[in-house]
Protein backbone atom coordinates (compact mmCIF):
# COMPACT_ATOMS: atom_id res chain seq x y z
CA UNK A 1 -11.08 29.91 -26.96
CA UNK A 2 -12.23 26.34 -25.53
CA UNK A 3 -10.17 24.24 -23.57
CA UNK A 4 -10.02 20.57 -22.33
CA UNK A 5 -9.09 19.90 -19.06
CA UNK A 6 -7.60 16.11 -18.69
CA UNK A 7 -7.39 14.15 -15.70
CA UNK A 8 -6.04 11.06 -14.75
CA UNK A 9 -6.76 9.12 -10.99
CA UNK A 10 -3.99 6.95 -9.73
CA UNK A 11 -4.64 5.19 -7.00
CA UNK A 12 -4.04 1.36 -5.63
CA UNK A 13 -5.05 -0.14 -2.08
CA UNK A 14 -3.01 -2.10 0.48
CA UNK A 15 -5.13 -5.32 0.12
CA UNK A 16 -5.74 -7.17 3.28
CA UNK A 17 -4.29 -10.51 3.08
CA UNK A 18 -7.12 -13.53 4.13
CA UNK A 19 -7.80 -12.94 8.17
CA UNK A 20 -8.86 -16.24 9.93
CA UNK A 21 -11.53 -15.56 12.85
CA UNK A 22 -8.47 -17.32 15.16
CA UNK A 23 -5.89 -15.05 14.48
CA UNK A 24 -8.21 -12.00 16.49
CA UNK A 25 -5.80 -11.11 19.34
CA UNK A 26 -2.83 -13.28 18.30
CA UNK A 27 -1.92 -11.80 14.72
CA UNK A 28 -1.51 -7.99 13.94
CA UNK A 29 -0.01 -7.64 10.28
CA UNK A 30 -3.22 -7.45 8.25
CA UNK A 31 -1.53 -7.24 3.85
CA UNK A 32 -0.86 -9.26 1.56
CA UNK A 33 2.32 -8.22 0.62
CA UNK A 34 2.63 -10.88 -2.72
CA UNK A 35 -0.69 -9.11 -4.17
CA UNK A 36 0.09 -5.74 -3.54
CA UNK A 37 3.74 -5.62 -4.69
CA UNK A 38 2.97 -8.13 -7.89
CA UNK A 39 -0.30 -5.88 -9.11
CA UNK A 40 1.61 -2.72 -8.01
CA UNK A 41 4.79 -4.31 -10.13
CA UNK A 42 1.97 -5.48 -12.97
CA UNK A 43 -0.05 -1.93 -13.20
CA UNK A 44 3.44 -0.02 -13.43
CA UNK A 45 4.80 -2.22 -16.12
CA UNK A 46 1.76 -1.90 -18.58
CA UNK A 47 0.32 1.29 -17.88
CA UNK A 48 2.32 3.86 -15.23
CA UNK A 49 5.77 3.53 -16.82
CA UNK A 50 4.72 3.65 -20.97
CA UNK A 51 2.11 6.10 -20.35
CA UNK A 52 3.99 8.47 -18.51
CA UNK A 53 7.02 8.59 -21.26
CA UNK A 54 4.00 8.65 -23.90
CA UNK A 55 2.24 12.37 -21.81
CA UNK A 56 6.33 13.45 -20.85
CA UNK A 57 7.09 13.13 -25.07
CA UNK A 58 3.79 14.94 -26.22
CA UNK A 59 4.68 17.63 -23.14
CA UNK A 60 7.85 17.98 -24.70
CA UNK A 61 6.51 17.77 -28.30
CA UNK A 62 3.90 20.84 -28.27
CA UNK A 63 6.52 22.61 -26.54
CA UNK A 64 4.16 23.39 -23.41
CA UNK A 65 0.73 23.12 -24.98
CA UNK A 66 -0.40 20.23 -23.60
CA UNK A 67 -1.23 19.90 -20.45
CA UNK A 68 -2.80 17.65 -17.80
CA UNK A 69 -3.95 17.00 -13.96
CA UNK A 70 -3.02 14.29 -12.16
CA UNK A 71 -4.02 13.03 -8.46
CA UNK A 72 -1.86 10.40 -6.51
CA UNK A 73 -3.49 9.03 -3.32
CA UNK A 74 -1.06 8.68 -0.78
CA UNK A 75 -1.34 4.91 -0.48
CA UNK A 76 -0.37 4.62 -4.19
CA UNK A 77 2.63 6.87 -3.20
CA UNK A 78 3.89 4.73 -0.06
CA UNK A 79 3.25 1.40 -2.59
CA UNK A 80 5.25 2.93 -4.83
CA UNK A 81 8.10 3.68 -2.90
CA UNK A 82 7.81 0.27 -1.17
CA UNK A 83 7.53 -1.85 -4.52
CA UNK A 84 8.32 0.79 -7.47
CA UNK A 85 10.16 3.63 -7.08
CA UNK A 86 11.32 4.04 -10.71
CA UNK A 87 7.70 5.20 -11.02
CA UNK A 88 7.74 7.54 -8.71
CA UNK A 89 11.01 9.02 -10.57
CA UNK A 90 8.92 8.68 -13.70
CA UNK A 91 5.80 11.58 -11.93
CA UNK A 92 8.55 13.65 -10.63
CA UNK A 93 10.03 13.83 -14.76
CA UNK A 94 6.51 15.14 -15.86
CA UNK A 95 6.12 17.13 -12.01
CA UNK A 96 9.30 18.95 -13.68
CA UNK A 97 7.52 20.15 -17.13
CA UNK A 98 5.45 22.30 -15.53
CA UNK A 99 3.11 21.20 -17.68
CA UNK A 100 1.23 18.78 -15.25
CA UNK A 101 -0.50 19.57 -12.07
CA UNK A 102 -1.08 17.06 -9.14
CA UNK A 103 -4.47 17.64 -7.13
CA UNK A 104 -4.82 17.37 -3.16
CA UNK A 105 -7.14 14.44 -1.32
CA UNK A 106 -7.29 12.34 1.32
CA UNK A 107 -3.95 10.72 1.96
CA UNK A 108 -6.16 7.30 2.55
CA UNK A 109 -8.19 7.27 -0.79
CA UNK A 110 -10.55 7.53 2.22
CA UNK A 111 -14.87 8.34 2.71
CA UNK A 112 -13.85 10.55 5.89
CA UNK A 113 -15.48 13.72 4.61
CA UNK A 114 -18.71 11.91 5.14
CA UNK A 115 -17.93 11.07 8.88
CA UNK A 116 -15.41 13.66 10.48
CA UNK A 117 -14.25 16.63 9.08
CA UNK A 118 -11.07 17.35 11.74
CA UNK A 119 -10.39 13.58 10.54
CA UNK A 120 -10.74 14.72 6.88
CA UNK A 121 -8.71 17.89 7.16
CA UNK A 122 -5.61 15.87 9.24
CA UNK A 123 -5.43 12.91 6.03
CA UNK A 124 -5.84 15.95 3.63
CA UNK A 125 -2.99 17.91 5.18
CA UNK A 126 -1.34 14.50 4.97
CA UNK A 127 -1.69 13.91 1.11
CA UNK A 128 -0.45 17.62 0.69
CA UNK A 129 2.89 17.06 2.49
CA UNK A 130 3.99 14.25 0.66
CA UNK A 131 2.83 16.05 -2.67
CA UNK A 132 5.11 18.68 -1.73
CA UNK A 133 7.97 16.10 -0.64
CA UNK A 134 7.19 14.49 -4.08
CA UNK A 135 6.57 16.73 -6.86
CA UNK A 136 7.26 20.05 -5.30
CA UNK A 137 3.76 21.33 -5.73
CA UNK A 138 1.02 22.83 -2.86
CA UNK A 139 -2.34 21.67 -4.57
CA UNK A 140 -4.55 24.28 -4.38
CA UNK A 141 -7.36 22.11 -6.41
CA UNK A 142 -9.06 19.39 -4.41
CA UNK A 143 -10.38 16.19 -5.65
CA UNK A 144 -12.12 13.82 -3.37
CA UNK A 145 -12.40 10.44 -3.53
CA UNK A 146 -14.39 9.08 -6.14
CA UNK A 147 -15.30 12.78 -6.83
CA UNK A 148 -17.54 12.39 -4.21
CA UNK A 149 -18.84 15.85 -3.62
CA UNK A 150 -22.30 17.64 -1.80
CA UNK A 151 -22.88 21.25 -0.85
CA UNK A 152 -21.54 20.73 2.71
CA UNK A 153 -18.48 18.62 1.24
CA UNK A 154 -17.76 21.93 -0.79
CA UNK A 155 -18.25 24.20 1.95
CA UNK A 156 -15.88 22.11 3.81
CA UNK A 157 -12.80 22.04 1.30
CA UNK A 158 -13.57 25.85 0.67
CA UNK A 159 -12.84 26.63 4.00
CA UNK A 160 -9.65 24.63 4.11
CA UNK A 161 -8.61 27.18 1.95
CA UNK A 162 -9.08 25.14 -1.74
CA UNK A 163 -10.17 27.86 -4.97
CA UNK A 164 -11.44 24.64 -7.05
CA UNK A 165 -12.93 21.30 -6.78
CA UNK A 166 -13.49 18.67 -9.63
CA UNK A 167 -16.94 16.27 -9.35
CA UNK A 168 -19.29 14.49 -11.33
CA UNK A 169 -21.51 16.26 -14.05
CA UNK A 170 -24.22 13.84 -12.76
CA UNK A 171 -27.44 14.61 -14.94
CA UNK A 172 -29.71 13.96 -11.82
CA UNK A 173 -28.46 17.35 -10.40
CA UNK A 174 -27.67 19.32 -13.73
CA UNK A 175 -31.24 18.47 -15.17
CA UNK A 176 -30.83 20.71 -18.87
CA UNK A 177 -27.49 22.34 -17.62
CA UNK A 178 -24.39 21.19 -19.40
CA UNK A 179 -21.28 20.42 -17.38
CA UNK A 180 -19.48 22.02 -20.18
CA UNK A 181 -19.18 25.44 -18.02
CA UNK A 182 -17.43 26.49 -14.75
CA UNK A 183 -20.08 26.63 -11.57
CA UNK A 184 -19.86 26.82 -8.25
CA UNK A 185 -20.54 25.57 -4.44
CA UNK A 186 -24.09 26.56 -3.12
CA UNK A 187 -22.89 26.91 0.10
CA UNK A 188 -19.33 29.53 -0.84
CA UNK A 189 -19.38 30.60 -3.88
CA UNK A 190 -16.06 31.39 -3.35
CA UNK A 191 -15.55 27.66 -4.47
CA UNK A 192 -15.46 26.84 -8.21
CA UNK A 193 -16.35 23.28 -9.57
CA UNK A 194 -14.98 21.72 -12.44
CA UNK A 195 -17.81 18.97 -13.60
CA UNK A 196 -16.67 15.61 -15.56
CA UNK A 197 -18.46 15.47 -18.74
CA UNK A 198 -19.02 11.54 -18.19
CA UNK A 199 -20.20 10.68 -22.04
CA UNK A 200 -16.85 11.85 -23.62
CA UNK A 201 -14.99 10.83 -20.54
CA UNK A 202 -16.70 7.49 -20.64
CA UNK A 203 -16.13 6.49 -24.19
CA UNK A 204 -12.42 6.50 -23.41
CA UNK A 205 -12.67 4.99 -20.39
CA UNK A 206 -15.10 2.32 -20.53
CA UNK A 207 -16.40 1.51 -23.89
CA UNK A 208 -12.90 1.87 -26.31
CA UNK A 209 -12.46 -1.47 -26.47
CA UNK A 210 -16.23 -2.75 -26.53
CA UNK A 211 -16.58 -4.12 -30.28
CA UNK A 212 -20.64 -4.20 -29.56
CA UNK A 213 -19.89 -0.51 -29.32
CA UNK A 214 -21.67 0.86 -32.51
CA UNK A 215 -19.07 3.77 -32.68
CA UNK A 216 -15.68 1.14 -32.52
CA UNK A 217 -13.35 1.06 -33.44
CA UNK A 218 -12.74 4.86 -31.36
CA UNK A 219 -9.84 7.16 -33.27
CA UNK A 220 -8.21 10.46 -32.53
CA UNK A 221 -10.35 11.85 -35.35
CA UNK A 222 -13.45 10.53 -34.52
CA UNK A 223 -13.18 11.62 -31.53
CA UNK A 224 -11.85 15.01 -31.89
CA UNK A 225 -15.42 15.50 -34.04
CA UNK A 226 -17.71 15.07 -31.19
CA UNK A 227 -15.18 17.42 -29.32
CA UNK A 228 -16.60 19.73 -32.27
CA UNK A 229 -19.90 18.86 -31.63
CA UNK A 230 -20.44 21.02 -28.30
CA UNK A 231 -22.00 24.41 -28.66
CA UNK A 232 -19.74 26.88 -29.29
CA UNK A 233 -20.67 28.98 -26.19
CA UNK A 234 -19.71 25.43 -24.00
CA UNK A 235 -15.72 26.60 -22.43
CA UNK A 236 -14.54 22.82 -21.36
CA UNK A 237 -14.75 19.97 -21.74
CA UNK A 238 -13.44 18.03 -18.44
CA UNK A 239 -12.77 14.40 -19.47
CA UNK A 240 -11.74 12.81 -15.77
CA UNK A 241 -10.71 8.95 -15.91
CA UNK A 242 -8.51 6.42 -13.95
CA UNK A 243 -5.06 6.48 -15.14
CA UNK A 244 -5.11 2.79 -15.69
CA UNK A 245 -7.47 2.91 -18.35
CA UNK A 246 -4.03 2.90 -20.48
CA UNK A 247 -3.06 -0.19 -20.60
CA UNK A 248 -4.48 -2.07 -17.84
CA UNK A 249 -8.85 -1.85 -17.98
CA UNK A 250 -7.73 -0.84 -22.07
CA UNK A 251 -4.81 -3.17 -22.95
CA UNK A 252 -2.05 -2.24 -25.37
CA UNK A 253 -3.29 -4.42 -27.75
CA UNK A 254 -7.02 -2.22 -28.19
CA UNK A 255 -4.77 0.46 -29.31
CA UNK A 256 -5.30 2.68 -26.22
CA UNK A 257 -1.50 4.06 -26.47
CA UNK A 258 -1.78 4.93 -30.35
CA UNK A 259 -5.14 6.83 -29.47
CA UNK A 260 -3.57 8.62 -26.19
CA UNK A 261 -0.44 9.68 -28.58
CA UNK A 262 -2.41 11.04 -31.48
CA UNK A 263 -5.43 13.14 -29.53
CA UNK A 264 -3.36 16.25 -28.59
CA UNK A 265 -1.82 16.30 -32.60
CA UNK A 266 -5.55 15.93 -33.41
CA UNK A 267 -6.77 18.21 -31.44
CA UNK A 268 -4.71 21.41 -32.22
CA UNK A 269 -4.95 20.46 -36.39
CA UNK A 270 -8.52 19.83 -35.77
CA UNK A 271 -10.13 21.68 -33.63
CA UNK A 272 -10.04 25.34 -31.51
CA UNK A 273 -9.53 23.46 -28.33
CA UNK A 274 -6.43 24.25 -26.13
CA UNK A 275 -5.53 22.08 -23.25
CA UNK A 276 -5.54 23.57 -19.49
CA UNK A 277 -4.57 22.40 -16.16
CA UNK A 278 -7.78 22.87 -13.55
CA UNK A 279 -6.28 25.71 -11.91
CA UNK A 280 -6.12 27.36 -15.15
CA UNK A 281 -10.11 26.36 -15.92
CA UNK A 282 -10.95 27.79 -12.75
CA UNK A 283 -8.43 31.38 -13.03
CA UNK A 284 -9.65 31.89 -16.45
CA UNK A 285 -13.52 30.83 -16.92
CA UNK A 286 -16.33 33.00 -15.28
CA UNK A 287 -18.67 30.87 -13.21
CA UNK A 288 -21.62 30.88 -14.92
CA UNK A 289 -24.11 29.47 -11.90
CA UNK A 290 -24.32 27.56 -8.64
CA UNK A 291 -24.72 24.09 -8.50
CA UNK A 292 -27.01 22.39 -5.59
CA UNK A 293 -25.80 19.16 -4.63
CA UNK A 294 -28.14 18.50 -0.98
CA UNK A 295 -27.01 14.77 -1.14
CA UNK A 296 -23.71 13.42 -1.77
CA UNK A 297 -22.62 12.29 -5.71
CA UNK A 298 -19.71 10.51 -7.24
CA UNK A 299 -18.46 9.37 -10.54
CA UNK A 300 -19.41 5.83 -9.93
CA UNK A 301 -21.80 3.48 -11.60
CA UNK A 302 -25.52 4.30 -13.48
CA UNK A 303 -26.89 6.21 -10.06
CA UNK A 304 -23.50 8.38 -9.54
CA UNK A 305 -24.43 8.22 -5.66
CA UNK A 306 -22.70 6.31 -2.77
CA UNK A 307 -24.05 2.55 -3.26
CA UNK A 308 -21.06 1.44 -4.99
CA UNK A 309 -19.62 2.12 -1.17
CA UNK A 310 -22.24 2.74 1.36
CA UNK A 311 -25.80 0.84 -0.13
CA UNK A 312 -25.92 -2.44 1.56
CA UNK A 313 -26.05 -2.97 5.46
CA UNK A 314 -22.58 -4.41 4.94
CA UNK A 315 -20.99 -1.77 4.54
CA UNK A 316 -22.77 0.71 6.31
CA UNK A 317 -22.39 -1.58 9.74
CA UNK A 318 -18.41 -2.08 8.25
CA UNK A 319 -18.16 2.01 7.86
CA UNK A 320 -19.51 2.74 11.30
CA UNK A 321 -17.66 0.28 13.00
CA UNK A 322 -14.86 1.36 11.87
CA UNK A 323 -15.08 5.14 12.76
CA UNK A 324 -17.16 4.64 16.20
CA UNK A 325 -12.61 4.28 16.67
CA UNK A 326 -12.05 7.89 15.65
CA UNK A 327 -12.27 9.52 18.95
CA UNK A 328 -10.18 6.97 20.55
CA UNK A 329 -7.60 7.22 17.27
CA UNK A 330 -7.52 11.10 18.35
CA UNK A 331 -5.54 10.06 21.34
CA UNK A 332 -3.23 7.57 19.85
CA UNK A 333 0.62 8.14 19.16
CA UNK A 334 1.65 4.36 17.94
CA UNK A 335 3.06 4.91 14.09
CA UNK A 336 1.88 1.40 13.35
CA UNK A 337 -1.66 2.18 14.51
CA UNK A 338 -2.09 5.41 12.95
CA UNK A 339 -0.80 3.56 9.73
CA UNK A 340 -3.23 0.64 9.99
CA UNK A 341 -5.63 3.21 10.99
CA UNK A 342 -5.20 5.08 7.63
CA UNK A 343 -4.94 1.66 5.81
CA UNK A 344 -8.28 0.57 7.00
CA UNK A 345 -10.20 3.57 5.59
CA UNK A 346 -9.07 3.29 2.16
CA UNK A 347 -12.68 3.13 -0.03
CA UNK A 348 -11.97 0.02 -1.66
CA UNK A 349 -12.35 -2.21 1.17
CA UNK A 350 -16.10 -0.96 1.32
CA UNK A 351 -16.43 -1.15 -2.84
CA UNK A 352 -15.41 -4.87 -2.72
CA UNK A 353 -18.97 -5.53 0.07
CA UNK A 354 -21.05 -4.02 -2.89
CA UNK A 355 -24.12 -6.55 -3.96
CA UNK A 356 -24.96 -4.72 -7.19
CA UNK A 357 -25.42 -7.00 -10.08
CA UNK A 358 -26.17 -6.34 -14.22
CA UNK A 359 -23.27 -3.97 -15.53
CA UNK A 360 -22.33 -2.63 -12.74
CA UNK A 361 -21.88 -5.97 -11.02
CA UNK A 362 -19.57 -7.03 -13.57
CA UNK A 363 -17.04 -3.53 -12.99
CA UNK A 364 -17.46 -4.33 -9.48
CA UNK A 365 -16.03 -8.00 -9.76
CA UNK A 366 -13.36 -7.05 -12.18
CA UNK A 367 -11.87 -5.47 -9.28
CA UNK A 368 -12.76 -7.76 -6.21
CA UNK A 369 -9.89 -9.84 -4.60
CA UNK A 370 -12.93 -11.61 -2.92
CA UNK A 371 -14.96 -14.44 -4.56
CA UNK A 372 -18.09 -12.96 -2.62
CA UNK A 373 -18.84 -9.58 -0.86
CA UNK A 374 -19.60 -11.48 2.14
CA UNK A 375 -15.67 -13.34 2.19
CA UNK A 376 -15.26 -9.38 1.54
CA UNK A 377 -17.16 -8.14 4.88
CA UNK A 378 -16.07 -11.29 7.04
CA UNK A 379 -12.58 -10.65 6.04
CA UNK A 380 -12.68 -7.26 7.17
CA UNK A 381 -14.30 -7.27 10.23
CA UNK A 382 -11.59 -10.02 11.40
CA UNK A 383 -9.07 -7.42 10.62
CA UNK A 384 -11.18 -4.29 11.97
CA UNK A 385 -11.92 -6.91 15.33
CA UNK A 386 -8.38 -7.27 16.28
CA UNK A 387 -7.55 -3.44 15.12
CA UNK A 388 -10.06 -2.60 17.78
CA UNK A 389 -8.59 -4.92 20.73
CA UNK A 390 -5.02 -3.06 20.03
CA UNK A 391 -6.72 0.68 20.06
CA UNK A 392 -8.54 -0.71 23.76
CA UNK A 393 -5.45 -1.34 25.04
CA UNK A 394 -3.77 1.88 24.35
CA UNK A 395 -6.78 3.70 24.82
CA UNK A 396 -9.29 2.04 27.46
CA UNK A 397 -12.50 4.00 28.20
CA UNK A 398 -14.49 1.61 30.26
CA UNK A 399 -13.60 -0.79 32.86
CA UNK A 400 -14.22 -3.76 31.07
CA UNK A 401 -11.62 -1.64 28.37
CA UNK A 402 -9.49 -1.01 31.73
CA UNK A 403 -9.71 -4.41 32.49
CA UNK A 404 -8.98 -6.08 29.61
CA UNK A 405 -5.61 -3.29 28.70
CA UNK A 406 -4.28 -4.50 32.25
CA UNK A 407 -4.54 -8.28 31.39
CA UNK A 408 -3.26 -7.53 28.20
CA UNK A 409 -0.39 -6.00 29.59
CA UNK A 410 0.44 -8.69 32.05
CA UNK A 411 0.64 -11.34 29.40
CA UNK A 412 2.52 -9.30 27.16
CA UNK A 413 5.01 -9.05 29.97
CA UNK A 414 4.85 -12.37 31.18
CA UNK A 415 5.23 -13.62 26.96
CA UNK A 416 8.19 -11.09 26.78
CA UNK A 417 9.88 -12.61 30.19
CA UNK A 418 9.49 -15.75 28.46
CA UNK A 419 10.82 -15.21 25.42
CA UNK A 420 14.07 -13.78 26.70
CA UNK A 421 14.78 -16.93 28.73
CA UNK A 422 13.70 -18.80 25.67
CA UNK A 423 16.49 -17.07 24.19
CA UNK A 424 19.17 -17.65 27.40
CA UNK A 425 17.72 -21.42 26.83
CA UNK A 426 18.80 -21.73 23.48
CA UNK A 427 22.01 -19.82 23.68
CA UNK A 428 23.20 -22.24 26.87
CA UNK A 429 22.05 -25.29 24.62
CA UNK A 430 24.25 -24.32 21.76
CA UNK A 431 27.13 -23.65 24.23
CA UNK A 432 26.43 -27.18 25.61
CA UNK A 433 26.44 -28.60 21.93
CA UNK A 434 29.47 -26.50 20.91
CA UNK A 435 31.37 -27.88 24.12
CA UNK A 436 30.25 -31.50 23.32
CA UNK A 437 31.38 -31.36 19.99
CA UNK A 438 34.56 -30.07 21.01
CA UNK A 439 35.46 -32.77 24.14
CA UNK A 440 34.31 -35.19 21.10
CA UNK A 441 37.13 -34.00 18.54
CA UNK A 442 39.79 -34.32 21.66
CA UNK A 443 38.95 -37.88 22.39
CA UNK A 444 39.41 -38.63 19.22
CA UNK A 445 42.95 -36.71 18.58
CA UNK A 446 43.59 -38.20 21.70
CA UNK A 447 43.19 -41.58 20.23
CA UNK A 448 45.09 -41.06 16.71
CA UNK A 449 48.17 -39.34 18.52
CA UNK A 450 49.16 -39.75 22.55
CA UNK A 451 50.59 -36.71 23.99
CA UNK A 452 54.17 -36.02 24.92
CA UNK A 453 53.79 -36.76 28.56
CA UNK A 454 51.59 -40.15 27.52
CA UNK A 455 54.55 -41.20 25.50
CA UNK A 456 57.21 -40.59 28.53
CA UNK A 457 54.76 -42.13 30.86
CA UNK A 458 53.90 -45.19 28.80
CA UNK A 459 58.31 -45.72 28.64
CA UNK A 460 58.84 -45.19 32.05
CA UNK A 461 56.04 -47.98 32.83
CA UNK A 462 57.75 -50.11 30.23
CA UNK A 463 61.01 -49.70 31.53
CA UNK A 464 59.97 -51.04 35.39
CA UNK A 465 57.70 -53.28 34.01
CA UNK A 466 60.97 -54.84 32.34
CA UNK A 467 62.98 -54.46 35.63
CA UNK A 468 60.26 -56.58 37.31
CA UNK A 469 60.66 -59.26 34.82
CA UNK A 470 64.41 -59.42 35.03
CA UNK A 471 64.43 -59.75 38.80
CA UNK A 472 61.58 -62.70 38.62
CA UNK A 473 64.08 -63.99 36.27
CA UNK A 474 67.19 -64.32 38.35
CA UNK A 475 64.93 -65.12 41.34
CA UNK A 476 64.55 -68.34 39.12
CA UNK A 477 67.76 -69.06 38.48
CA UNK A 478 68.36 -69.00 42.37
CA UNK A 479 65.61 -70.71 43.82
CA UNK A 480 67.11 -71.50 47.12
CA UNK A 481 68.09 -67.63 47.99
CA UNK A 482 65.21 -65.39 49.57
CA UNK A 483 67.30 -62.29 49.30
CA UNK A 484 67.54 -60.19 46.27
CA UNK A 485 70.48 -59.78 43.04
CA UNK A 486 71.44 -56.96 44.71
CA UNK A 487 72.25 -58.26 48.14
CA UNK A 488 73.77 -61.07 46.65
CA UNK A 489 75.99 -59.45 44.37
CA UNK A 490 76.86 -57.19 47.57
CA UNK A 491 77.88 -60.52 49.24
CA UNK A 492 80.09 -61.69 46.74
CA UNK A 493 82.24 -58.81 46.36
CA UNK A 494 82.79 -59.07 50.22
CA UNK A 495 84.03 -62.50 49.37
């Protein structure tokens, strides 16, 4: 019995939103949050959401048959609850079939294995919790990032306690072999490799939709006849592709859904092919030989090496820069460092540096937030600059380092002292306004309607003000008299 063993990559980066030289030291929030959420928001809408109710009705259809792999970096996972959690829901619906197995990896989507491997085990053991949390799986197949795999990246992963590993059928180290078997890790043996068979996988993932392509228009049937076309002897066939080849690099329109729906129908009226998860491949297949792999591979471009990441000076000063921090990150406790930490590892911010031109060029564009690799690398080393200042400060080695965390403390008090008087400042001013506006409104009620005591006061002043008058008066009518009305009428009645 032959089997094929599907699966699917899902994975997005935090994108780093456009760092000016000038905000080094003054700025510290490094993503464009617009592009992430709106191509996180974009992605989910035309492929994540339809294609996983497409797999969780054919799951449900063959009653169990079919059956897939899927591996979820852990940036994807933190976008996802930050921008799109009905996605998440939607994994944790086909998590539930049983029918669908997630894979470990770096939690950062990261090229750590190639620097550090305490470094690689902590972001692994990272990914693996929130898998757990997640989908209530423990992965015990490993996929690295971009497949990236070598003898002493096997060794590694089999002594982290991993019984499989999926890579790249590369023909520069399978010469006449076909990746159509189960092999092994030079190194441990103990370690079983699952190899992409990158024609079949390929003609899905990159040339469906090509109409110079002298096999399109690509059907189920069509397909399912090369399927037919391996030797008989030849166990799987591993067809390993980005998730978002459904619907997003394939659009709806190319037919890409109607394809993904009728292959497993196809397959099982068709064909002797089953469909099996990786652990499965690896539990059930002999290993038929070791593979050696001295120098790293991956699944990416014509060479299936690391130049899509690591093959200009770019990105090789970007990548050392960057972990000439890890001792120092060793020591750190800060959330938000560790976070930006992980964020600044992720692969893609390397991939977008990449000078490659021809066909290769063109994938790498298609993907590039940057209208050059150099915006790419100044843009990043901004970011990585300041990242570096804030790791100093917590974690100073030399005196100039010493020096520098003091100072940086001292302002940081001296802008904190200031902003809470800042704050008493503004508080007493709107006090002061408030009071203003209040001795305002009772002048002016003051002015539409006197007071009780006004009134009284204004007719007791009226009232003398009219005895004055009526005593000028009869002073008048006796001019001749100094003495007053009263002393005359006081004078008369002693008359």
């Amino acid at each position: 019995m032959r089997t094929i063993c599907l699966y699917f990559q899902v994975h997005q980066p935090f994108r780093f939103r456009r760092y000016r030289f000038f905000d080094i030291g003054n700025e510290h929030y490094y993503y464009d949050d617009y592009s992430n959420e709106s191509i996180l928001r974009k992605v989910a809408d035309k492929c994540y959401l339809p294609a996983n109710k497409i797999l969780l009705d054919l799951i449900r259809k063959f009653d169990g048959k079919f059956k897939i792999a899927m591996s979820i970096s852990g940036i994807a996972i933190d976008q996802m609850e930050l921008y799109s959690p009905e996605v998440l829901e939607s994994f944790r619906k086909l998590a539930k079939t049983g029918c669908v197995e997630f894979l470990a990896e770096t939690n950062a989507h990261s090229l750590v294995a190639l620097k550090d491997e305490d470094e690689f085990r902590s972001q692994v053991a990272e990914h693996v919790g929130k898998i757990e949390k997640h989908f209530g799986q423990i992965p015990t197949v490993f996929r690295n990032t971009e497949l990236i795999y070598s003898d002493d990246i096997g060794a590694m992963v089999s002594r982290m306690g991993y019984k499989a590993m999926l890579t790249e059928g590369a023909k520069h180290i399978l010469g006449w072999k076909s990746p159509n078997y189960l092999y092994c890790n030079a190194i441990n043996p103990k370690l079983k490799l699952l190899l992409k068979n990158f024609k079949l996988s390929d003609d899905i993932a990159f040339r469906f939709s090509n109409k110079g392509w002298e096999e399109y228009p690509l059907t189920a049937e069509k397909y399912v006849s090369w399927l037919n076309q391996t030797g008989k002897d030849e166990e799987t066939v591993n067809l390993f592709m980005d998730y978002e080849t459904f619907g997003e690099h394939q659009w709806e329109e190319t037919g890409i859904f109607e394809f993904l729906k009728a292959l497993p129908e196809t397959v099982f009226a068709n064909s002797d092919f089953t469909f099996s998860t990786p652990s499965e491949v690896a539990g059930n297949l002999q290993v038929i030989s070791a593979v050696q792999v001295p120098h790293p591979i991956s699944w990416a471009d014509e060479e299936r090496d690391l130049t899509a990441w690591l093959g200009n000076e770019l990105q090789e000063e970007a990548f050392n820069r960057l972990y000439d921090l890890r001792d120092k990150l060793k020591k750190v406790e800060d959330p938000v460092l560790k976070k930006d930490w992980d964020y600044l590892q992720v692969s893609d911010h390397f991939y977008y540096m990449c000078t490659k031109f021809f066909s290769d060029g063109a994938v790498h564009s298609y993907f590039n937030p940057y209208d050059t690799p150099y915006d790419a690398f100044i843009n990043y080393m901004n970011v990585l600059s300041d990242f570096t200042l804030r790791v100093n400060a917590v974690v100073p080695q030399t005196g100039v380092e010493q020096e520098i965390s003091n100072l940086t403390g001292i302002i940081e008090e001296k802008e904190s002292i200031i902003s809470r008087y800042e704050e008493e400042i503004y508080e007493l001013n709107k006090q002061l306004l408030l009071s203003g506006r209040e001795h305002s409104t009772t002048k002016k009620t003051a002015a539409k309607k006197p007071s009780a005591v006004e009134t009284n006061a204004k007719k007791t002043s009226a009232k003398k003000t009219a005895t004055k008058v009526t005593a000028k008066s009869r002073k008048k009518a006796d001019p001749g008299s100094g003495k007053s009305t009263t002393e005359t009428k006081t004078r008369k009645r002693k008359a």
